[in-house]
PDB file of N, CA and C in Angstrom:
ATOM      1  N   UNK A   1      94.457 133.579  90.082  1.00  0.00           N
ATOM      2  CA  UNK A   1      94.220 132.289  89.502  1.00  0.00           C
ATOM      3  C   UNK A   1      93.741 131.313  90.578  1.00  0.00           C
ATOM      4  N   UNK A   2      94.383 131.177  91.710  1.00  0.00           N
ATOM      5  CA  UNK A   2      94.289 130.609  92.813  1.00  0.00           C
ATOM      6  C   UNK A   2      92.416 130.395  92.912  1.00  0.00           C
ATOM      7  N   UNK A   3      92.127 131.721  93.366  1.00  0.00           N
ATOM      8  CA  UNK A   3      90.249 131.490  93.709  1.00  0.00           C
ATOM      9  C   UNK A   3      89.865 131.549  92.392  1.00  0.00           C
ATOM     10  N   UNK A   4      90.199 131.666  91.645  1.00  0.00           N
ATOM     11  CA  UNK A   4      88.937 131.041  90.122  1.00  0.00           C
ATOM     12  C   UNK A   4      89.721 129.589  90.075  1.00  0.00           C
ATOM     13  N   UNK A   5      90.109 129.033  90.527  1.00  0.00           N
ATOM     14  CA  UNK A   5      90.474 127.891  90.519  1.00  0.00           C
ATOM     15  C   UNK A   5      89.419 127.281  91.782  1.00  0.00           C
ATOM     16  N   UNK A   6      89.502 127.487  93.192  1.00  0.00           N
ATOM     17  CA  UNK A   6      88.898 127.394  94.260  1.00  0.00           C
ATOM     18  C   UNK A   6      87.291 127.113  94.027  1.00  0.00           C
ATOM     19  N   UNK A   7      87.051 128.512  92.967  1.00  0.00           N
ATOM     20  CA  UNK A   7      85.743 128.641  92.669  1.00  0.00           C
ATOM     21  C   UNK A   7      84.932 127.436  91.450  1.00  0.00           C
ATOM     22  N   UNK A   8      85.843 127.107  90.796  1.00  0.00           N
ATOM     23  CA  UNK A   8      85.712 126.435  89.663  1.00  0.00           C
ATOM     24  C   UNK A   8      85.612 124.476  90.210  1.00  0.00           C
ATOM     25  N   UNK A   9      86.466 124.556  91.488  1.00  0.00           N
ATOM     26  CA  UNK A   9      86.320 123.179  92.141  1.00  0.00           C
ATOM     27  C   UNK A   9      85.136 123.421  92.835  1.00  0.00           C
ATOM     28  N   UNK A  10      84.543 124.491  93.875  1.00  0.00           N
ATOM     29  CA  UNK A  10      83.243 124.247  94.568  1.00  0.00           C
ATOM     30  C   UNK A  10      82.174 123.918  93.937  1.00  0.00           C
ATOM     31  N   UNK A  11      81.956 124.080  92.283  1.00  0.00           N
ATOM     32  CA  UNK A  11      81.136 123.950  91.557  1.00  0.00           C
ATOM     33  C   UNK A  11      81.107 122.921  91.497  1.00  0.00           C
ATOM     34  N   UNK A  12      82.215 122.204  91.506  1.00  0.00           N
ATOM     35  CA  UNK A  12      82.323 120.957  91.038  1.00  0.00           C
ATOM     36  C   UNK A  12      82.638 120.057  91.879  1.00  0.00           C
ATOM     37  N   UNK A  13      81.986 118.589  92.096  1.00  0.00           N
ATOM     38  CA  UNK A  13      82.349 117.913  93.300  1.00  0.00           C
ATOM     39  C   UNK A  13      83.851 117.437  92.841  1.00  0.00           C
ATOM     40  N   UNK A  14      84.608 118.073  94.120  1.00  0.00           N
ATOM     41  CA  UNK A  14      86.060 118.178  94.186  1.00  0.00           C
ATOM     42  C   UNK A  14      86.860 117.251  94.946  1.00  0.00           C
ATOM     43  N   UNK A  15      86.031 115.738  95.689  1.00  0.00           N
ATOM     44  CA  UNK A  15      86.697 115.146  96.628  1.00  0.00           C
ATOM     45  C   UNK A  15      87.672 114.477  95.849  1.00  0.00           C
ATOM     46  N   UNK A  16      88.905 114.539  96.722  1.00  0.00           N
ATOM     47  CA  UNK A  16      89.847 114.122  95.862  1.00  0.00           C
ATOM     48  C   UNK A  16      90.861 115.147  95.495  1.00  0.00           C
ATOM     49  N   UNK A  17      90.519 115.813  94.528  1.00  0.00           N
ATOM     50  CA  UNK A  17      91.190 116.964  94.170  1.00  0.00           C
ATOM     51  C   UNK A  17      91.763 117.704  94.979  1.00  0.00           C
ATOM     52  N   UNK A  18      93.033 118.254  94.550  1.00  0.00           N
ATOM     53  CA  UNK A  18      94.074 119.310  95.235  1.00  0.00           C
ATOM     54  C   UNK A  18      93.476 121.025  95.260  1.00  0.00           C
ATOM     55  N   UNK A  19      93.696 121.587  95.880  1.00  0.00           N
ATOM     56  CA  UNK A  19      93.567 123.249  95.986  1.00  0.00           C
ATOM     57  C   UNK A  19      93.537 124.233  95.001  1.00  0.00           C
ATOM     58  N   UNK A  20      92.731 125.431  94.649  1.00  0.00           N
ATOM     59  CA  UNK A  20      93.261 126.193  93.946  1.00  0.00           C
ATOM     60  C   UNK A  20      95.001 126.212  93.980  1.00  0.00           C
ATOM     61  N   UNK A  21      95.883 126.384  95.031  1.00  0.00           N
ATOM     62  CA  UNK A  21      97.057 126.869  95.387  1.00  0.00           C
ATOM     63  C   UNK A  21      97.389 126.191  95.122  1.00  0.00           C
ATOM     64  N   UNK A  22      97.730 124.654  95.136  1.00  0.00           N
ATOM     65  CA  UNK A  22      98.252 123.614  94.227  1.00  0.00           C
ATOM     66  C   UNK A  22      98.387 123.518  93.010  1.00  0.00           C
ATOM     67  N   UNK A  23      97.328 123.787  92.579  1.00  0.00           N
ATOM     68  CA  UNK A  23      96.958 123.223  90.658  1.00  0.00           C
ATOM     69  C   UNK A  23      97.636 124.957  90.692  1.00  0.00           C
ATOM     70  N   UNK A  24      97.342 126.044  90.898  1.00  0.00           N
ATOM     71  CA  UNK A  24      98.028 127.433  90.189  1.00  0.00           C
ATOM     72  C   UNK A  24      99.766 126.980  90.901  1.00  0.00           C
ATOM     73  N   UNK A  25     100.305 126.429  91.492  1.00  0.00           N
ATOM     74  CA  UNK A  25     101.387 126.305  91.399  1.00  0.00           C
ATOM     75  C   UNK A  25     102.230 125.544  90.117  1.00  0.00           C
ATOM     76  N   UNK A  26     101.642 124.016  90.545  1.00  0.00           N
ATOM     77  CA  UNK A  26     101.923 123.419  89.516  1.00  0.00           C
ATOM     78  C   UNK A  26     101.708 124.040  88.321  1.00  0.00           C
ATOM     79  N   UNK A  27     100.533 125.087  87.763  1.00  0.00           N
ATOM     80  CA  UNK A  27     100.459 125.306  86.145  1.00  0.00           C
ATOM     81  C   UNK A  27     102.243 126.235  86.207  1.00  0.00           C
ATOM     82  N   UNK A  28     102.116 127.051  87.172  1.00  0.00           N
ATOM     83  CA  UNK A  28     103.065 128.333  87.151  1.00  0.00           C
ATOM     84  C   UNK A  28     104.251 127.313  87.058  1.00  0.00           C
ATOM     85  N   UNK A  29     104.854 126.300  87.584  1.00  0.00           N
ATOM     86  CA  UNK A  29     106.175 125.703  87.428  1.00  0.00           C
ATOM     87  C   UNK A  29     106.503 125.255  85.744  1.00  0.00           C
ATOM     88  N   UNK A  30     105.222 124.706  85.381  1.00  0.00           N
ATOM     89  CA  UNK A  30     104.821 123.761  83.791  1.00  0.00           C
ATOM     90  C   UNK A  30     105.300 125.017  83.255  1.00  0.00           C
ATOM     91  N   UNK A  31     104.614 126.536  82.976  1.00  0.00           N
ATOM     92  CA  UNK A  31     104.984 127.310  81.946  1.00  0.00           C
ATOM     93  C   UNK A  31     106.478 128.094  82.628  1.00  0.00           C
ATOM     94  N   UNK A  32     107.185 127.877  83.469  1.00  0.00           N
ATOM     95  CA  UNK A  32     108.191 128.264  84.021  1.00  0.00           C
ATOM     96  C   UNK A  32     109.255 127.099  82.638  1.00  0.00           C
ATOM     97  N   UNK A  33     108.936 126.140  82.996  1.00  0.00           N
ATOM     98  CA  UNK A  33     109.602 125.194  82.337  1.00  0.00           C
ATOM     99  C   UNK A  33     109.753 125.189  80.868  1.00  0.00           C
ATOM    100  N   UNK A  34     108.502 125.702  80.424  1.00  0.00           N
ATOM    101  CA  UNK A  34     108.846 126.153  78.570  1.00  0.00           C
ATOM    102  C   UNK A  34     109.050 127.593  78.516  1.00  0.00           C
ATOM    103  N   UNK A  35     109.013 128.280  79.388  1.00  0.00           N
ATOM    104  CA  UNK A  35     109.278 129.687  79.055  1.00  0.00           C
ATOM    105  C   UNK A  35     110.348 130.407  79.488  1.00  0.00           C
ATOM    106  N   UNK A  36     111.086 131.346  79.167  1.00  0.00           N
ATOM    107  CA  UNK A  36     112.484 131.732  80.051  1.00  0.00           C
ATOM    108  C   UNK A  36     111.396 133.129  80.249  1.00  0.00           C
ATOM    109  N   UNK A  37     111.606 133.108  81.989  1.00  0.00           N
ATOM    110  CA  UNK A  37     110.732 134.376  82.667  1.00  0.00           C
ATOM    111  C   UNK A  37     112.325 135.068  82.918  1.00  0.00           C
ATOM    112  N   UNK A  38     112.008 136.884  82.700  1.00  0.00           N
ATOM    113  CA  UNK A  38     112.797 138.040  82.591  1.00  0.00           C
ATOM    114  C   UNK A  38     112.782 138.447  83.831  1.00  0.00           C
ATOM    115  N   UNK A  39     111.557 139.095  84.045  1.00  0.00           N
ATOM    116  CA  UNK A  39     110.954 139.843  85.148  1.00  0.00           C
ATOM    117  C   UNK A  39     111.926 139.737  86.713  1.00  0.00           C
ATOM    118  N   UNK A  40     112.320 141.203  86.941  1.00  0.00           N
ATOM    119  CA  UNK A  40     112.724 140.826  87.935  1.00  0.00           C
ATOM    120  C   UNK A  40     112.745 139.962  88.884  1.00  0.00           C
ATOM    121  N   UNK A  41     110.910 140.106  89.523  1.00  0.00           N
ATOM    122  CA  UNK A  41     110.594 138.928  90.796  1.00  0.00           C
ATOM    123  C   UNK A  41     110.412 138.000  90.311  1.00  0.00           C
ATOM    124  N   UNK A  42     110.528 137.235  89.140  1.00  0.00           N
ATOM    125  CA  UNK A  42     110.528 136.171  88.579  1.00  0.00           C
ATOM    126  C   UNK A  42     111.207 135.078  89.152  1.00  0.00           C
ATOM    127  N   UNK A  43     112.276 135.144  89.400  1.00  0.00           N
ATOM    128  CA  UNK A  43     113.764 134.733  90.021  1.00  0.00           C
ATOM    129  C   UNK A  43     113.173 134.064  91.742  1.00  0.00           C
ATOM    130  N   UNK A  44     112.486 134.957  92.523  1.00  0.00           N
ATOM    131  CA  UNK A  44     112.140 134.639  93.605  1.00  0.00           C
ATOM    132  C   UNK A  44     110.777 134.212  93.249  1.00  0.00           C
ATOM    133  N   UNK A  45     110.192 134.277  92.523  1.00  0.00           N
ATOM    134  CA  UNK A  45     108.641 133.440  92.558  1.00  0.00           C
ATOM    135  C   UNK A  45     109.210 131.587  92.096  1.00  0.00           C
ATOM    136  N   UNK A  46     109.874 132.096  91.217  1.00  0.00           N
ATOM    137  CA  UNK A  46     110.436 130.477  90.586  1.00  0.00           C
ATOM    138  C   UNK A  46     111.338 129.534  91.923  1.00  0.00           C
ATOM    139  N   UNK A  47     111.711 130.445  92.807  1.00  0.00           N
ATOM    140  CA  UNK A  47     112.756 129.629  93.420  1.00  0.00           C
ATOM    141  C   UNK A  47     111.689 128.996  94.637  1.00  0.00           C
ATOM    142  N   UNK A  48     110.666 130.256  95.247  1.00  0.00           N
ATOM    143  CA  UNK A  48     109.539 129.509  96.144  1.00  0.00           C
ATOM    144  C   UNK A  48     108.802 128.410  95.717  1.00  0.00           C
ATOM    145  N   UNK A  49     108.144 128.204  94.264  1.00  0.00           N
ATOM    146  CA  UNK A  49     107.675 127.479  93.789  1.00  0.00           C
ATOM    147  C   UNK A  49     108.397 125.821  93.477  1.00  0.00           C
ATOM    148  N   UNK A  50     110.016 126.264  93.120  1.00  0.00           N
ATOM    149  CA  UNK A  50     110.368 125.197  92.583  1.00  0.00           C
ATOM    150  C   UNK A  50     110.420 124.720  91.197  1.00  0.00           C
ATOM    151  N   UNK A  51     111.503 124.201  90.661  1.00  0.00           N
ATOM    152  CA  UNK A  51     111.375 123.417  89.207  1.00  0.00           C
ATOM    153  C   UNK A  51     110.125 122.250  89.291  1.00  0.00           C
ATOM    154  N   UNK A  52     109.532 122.089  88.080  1.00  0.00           N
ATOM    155  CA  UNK A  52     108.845 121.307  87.430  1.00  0.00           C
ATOM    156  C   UNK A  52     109.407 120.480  86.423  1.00  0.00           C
ATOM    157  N   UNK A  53     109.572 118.623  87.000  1.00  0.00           N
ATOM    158  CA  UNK A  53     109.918 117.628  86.226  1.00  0.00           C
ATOM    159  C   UNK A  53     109.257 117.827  85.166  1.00  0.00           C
ATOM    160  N   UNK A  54     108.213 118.129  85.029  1.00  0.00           N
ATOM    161  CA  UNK A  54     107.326 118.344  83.607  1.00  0.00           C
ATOM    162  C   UNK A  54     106.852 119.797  83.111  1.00  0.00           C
ATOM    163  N   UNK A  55     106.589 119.647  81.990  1.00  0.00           N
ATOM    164  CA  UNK A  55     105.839 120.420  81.429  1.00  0.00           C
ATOM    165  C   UNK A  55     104.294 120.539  81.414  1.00  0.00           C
ATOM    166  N   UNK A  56     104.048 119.550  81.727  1.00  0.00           N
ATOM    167  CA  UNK A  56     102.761 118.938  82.057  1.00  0.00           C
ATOM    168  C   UNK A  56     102.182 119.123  83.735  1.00  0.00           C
ATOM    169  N   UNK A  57     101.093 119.849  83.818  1.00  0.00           N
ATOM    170  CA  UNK A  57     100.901 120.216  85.955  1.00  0.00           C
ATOM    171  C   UNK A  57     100.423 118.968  85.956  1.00  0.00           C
ATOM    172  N   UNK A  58      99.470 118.098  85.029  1.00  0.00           N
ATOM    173  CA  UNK A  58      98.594 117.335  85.560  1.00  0.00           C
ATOM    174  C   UNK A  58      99.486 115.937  86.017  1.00  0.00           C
ATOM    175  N   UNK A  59     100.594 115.953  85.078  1.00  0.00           N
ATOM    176  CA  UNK A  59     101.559 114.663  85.356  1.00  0.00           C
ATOM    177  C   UNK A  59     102.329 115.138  86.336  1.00  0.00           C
ATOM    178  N   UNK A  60     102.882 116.405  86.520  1.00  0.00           N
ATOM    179  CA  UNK A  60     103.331 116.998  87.641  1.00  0.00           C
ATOM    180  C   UNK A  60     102.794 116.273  89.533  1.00  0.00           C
ATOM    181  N   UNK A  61     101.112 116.835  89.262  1.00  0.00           N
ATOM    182  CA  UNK A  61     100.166 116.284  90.473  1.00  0.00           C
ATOM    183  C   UNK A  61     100.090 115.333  90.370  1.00  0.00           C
ATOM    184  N   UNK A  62     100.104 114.079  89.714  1.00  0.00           N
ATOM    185  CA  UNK A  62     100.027 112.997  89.219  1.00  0.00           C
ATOM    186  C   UNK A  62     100.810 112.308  90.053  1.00  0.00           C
ATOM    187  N   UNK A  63     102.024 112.468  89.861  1.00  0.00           N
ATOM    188  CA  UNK A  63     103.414 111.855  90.326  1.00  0.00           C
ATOM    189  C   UNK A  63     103.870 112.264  91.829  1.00  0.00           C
ATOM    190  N   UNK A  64     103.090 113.027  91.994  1.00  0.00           N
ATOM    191  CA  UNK A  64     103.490 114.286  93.427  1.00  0.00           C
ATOM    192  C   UNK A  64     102.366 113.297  94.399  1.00  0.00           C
ATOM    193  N   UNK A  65     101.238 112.532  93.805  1.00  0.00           N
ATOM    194  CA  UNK A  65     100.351 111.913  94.347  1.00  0.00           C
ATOM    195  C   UNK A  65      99.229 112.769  94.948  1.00  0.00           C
ATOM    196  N   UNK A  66      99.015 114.028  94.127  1.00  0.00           N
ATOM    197  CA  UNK A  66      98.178 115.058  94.776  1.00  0.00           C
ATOM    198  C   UNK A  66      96.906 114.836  94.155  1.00  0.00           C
ATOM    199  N   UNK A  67      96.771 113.746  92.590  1.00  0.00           N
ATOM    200  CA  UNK A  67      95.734 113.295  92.512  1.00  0.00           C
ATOM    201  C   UNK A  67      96.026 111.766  91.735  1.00  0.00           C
ATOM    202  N   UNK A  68      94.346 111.580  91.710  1.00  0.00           N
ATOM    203  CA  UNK A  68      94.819 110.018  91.484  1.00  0.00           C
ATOM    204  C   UNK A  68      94.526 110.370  90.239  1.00  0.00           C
ATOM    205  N   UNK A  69      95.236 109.349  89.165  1.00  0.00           N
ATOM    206  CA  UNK A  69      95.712 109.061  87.678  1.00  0.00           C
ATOM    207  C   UNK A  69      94.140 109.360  87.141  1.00  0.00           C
ATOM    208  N   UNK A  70      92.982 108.539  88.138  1.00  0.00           N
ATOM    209  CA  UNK A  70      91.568 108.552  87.672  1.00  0.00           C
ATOM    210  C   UNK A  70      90.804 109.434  87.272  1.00  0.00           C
ATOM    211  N   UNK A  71      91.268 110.927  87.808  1.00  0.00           N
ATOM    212  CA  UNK A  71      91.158 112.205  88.318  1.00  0.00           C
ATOM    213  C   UNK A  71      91.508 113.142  87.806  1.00  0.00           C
ATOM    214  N   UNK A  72      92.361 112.575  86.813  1.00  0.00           N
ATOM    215  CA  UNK A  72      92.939 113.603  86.130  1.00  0.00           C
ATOM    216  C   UNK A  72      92.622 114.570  84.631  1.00  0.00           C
ATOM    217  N   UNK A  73      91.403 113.484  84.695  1.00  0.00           N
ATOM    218  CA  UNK A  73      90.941 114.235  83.231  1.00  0.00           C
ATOM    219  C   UNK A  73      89.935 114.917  83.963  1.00  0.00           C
ATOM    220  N   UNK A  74      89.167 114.927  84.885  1.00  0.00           N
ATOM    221  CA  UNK A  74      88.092 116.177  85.442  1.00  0.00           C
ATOM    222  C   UNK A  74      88.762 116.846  85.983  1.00  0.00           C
ATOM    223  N   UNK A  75      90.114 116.954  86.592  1.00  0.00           N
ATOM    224  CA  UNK A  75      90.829 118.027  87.321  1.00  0.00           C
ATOM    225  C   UNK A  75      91.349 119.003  85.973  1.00  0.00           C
ATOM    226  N   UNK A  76      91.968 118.573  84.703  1.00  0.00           N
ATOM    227  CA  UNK A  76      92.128 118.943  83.614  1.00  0.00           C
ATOM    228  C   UNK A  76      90.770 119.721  83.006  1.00  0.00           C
ATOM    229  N   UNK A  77      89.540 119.172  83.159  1.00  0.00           N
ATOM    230  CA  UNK A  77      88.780 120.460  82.922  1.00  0.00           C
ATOM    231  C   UNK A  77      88.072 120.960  83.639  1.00  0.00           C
ATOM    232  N   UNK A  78      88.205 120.609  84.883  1.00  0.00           N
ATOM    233  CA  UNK A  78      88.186 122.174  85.297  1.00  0.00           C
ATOM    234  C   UNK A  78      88.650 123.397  85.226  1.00  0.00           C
ATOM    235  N   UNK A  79      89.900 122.968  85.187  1.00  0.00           N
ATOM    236  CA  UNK A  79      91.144 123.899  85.211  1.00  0.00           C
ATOM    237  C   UNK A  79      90.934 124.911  84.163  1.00  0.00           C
ATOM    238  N   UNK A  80      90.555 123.899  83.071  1.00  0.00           N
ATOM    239  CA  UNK A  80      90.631 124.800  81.971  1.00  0.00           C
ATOM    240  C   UNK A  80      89.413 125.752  81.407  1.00  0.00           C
ATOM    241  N   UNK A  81      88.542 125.207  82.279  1.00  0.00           N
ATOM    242  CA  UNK A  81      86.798 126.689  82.792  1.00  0.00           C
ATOM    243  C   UNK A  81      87.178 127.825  83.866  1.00  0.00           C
ATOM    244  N   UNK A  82      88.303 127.046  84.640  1.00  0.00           N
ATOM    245  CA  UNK A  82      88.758 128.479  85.422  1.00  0.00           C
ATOM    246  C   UNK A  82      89.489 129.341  84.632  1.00  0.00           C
ATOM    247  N   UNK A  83      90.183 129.001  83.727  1.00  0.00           N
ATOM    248  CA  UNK A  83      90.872 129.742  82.862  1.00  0.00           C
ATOM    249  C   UNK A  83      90.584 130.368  82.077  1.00  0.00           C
ATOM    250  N   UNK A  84      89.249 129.649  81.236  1.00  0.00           N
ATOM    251  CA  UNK A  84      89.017 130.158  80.495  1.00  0.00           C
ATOM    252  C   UNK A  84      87.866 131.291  80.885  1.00  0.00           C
ATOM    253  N   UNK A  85      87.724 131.354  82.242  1.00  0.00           N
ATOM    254  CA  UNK A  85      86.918 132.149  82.862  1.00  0.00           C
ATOM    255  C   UNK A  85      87.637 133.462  82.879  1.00  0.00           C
ATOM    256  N   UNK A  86      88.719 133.218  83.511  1.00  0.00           N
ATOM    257  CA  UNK A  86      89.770 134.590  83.361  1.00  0.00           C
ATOM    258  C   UNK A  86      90.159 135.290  82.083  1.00  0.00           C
ATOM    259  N   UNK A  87      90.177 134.533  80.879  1.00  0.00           N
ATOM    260  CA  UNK A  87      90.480 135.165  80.131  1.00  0.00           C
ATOM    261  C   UNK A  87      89.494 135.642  79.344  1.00  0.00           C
ATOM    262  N   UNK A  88      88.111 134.878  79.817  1.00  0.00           N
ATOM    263  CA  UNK A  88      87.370 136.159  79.539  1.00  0.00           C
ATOM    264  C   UNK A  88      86.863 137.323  80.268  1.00  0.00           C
ATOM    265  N   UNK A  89      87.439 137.282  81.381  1.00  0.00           N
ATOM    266  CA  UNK A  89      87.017 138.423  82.183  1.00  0.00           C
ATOM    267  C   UNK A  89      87.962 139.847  81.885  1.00  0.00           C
ATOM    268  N   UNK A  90      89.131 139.160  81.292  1.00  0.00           N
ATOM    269  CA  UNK A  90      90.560 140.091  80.605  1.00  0.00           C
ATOM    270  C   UNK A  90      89.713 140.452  79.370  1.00  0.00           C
ATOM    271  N   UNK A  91      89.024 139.856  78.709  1.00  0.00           N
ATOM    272  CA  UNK A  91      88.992 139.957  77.188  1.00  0.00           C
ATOM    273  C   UNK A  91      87.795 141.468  77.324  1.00  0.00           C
ATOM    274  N   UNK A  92      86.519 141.077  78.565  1.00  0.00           N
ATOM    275  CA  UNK A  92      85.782 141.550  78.509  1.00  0.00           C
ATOM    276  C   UNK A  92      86.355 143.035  79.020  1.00  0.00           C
ATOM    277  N   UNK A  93      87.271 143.317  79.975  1.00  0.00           N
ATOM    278  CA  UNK A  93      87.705 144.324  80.277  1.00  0.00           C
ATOM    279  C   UNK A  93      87.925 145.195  78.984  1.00  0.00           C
ATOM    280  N   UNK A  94      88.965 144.237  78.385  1.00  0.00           N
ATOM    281  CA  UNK A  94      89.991 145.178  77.482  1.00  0.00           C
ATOM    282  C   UNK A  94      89.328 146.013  76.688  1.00  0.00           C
ATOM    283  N   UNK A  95      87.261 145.311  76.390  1.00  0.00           N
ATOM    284  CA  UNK A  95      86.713 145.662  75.135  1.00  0.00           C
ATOM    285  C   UNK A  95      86.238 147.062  75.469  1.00  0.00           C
ATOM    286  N   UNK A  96      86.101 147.218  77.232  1.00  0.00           N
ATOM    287  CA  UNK A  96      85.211 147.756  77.500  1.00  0.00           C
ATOM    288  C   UNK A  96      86.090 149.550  77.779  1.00  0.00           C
ATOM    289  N   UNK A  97      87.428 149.238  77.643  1.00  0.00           N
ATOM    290  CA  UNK A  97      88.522 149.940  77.962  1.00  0.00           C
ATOM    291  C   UNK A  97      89.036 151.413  76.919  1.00  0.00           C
TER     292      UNK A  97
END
């Protein structure tokens, strides 16, 4: 997630904006927070990462001051072309499988 995130900011003029490794943290804390994770290493990925005041990454970075309030609706889609980049690269696999 990290470099399709990375990749998805070089496209895009990113001054300002936080890291792939940032924004994939923050998302990973947000769905930590609505989801109860099983998985063994779960336990140690959640504890490196940290709880998330929100459910929300972007109010997460927001408040963390990793971006400005102004910023937050182009950091929001980007995010969500890197994503949706991945899941079609999953989708395209699975068809091809």
């Amino acid at each position: 997630m990290e470099r399709s995130l990375d990749e998805a900011l070089a496209d895009a003029e990113h001054a300002g904006l936080p890291d792939g490794k940032l924004i994939a943290a923050a998302l990973v804390r947000a769905f930590a927070r609505q989801y109860q994770c099983q998985e063994p290493r779960d336990a140690g990925t959640l504890e490196r990462l940290g709880r998330s005041a929100s459910s929300n990454p972007l109010v997460e970075l927001i408040q963390a001051r990793n971006v400005a309030p102004q910023d937050a609706l182009r950091l929001g889609l980007i995010t969500l072309v890197a994503l949706a980049g991945l899941a079609r690269t999953d989708a395209d696999q699975a068809a091809r499988a």
